[in-house]
Protein backbone atom coordinates (compact mmCIF):
# COMPACT_ATOMS: atom_id res chain seq x y z
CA UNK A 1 13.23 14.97 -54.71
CA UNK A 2 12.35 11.11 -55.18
CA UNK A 3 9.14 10.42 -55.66
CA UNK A 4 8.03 7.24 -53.30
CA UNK A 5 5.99 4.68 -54.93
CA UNK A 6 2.59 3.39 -53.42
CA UNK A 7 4.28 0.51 -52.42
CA UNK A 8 6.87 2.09 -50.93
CA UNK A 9 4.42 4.13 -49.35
CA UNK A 10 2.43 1.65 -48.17
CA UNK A 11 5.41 -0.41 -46.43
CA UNK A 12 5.58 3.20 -44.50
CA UNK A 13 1.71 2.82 -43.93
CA UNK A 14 2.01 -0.61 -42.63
CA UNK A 15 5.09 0.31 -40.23
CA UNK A 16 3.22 3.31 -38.94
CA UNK A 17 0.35 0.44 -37.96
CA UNK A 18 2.71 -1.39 -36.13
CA UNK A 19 4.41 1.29 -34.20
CA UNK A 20 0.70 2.48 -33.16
CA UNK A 21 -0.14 -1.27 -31.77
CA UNK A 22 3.24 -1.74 -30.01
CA UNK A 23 2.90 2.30 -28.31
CA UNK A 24 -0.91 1.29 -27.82
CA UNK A 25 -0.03 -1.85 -25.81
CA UNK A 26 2.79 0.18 -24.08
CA UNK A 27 0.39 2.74 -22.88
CA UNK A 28 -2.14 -0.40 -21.87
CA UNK A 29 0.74 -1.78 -19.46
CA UNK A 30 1.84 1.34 -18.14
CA UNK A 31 -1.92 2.39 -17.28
CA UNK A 32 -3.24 -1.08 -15.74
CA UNK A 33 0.15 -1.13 -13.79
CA UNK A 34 -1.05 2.45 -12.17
CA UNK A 35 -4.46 1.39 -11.72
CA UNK A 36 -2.91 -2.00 -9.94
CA UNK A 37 -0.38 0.29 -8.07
CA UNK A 38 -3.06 2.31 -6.94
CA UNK A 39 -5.79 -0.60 -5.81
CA UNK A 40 -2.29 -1.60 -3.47
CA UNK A 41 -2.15 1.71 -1.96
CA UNK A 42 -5.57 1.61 -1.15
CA UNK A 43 -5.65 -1.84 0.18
CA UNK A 44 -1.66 -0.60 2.12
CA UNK A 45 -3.65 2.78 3.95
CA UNK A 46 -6.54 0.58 4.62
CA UNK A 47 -4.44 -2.15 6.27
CA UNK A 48 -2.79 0.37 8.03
CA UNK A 49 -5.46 2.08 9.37
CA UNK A 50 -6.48 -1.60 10.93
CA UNK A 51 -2.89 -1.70 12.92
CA UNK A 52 -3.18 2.09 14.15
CA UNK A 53 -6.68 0.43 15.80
CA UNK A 54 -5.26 -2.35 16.85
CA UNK A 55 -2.40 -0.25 18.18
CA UNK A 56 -4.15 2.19 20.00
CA UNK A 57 -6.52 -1.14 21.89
CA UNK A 58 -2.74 -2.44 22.67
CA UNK A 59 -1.50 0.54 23.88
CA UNK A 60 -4.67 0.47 25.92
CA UNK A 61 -4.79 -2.86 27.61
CA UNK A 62 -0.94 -2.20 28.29
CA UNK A 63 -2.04 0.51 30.17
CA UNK A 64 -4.30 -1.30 32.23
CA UNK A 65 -1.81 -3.93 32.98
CA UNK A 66 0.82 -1.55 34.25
CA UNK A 67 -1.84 0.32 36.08
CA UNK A 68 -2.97 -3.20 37.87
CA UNK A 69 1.08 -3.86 38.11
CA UNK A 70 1.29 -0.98 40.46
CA UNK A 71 -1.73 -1.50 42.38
CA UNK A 72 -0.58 -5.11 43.74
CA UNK A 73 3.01 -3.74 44.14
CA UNK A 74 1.54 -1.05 46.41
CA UNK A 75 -0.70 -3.82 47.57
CA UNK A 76 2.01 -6.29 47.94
CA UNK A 77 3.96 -3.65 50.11
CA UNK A 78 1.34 -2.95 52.43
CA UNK A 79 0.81 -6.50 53.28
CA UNK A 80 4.23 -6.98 53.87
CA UNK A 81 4.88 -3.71 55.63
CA UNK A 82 1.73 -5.09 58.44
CA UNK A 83 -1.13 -3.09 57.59
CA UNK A 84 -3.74 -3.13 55.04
């Protein structure tokens, strides 16, 4: 078995160092890009909790439109049919 030197060993030492920083920054990417990917989805179900609102006053006030469609047909036909 060859006996490493403390040089040798400390080269090793210093490597391990820098494989720790570059897996520690890694990990620091990979977690802020969660935390951003997260802070999007909640900001996305918000957003889309405003358009089902806005949806459902749409859906609404097309409803009312058809509704007052059909009343001046009807109304519009019993004009023109002579009697009110």
């Amino acid at each position: 078995m060859i006996e490493k030197t403390s040089t040798k060993i400390d080269q090793e030492r210093s490597q391990k160092d820098n494989e720790i920083l570059e897996a520690e920054k890694n990990r620091d990417t990979i977690e802020l890009e969660i935390i951003e990917l997260r802070r999007k989805a909640d900001e996305n179900r918000i957003k889309v909790r405003e358009l089902e609102t806005t949806l459902i006053k749409i859906k609404c006030v097309v409803r009312e439109l058809k509704k007052q469609k059909e009343d001046l047909n009807r109304l519009f036909w019993q004009v023109r049919n002579g009697g009110v």
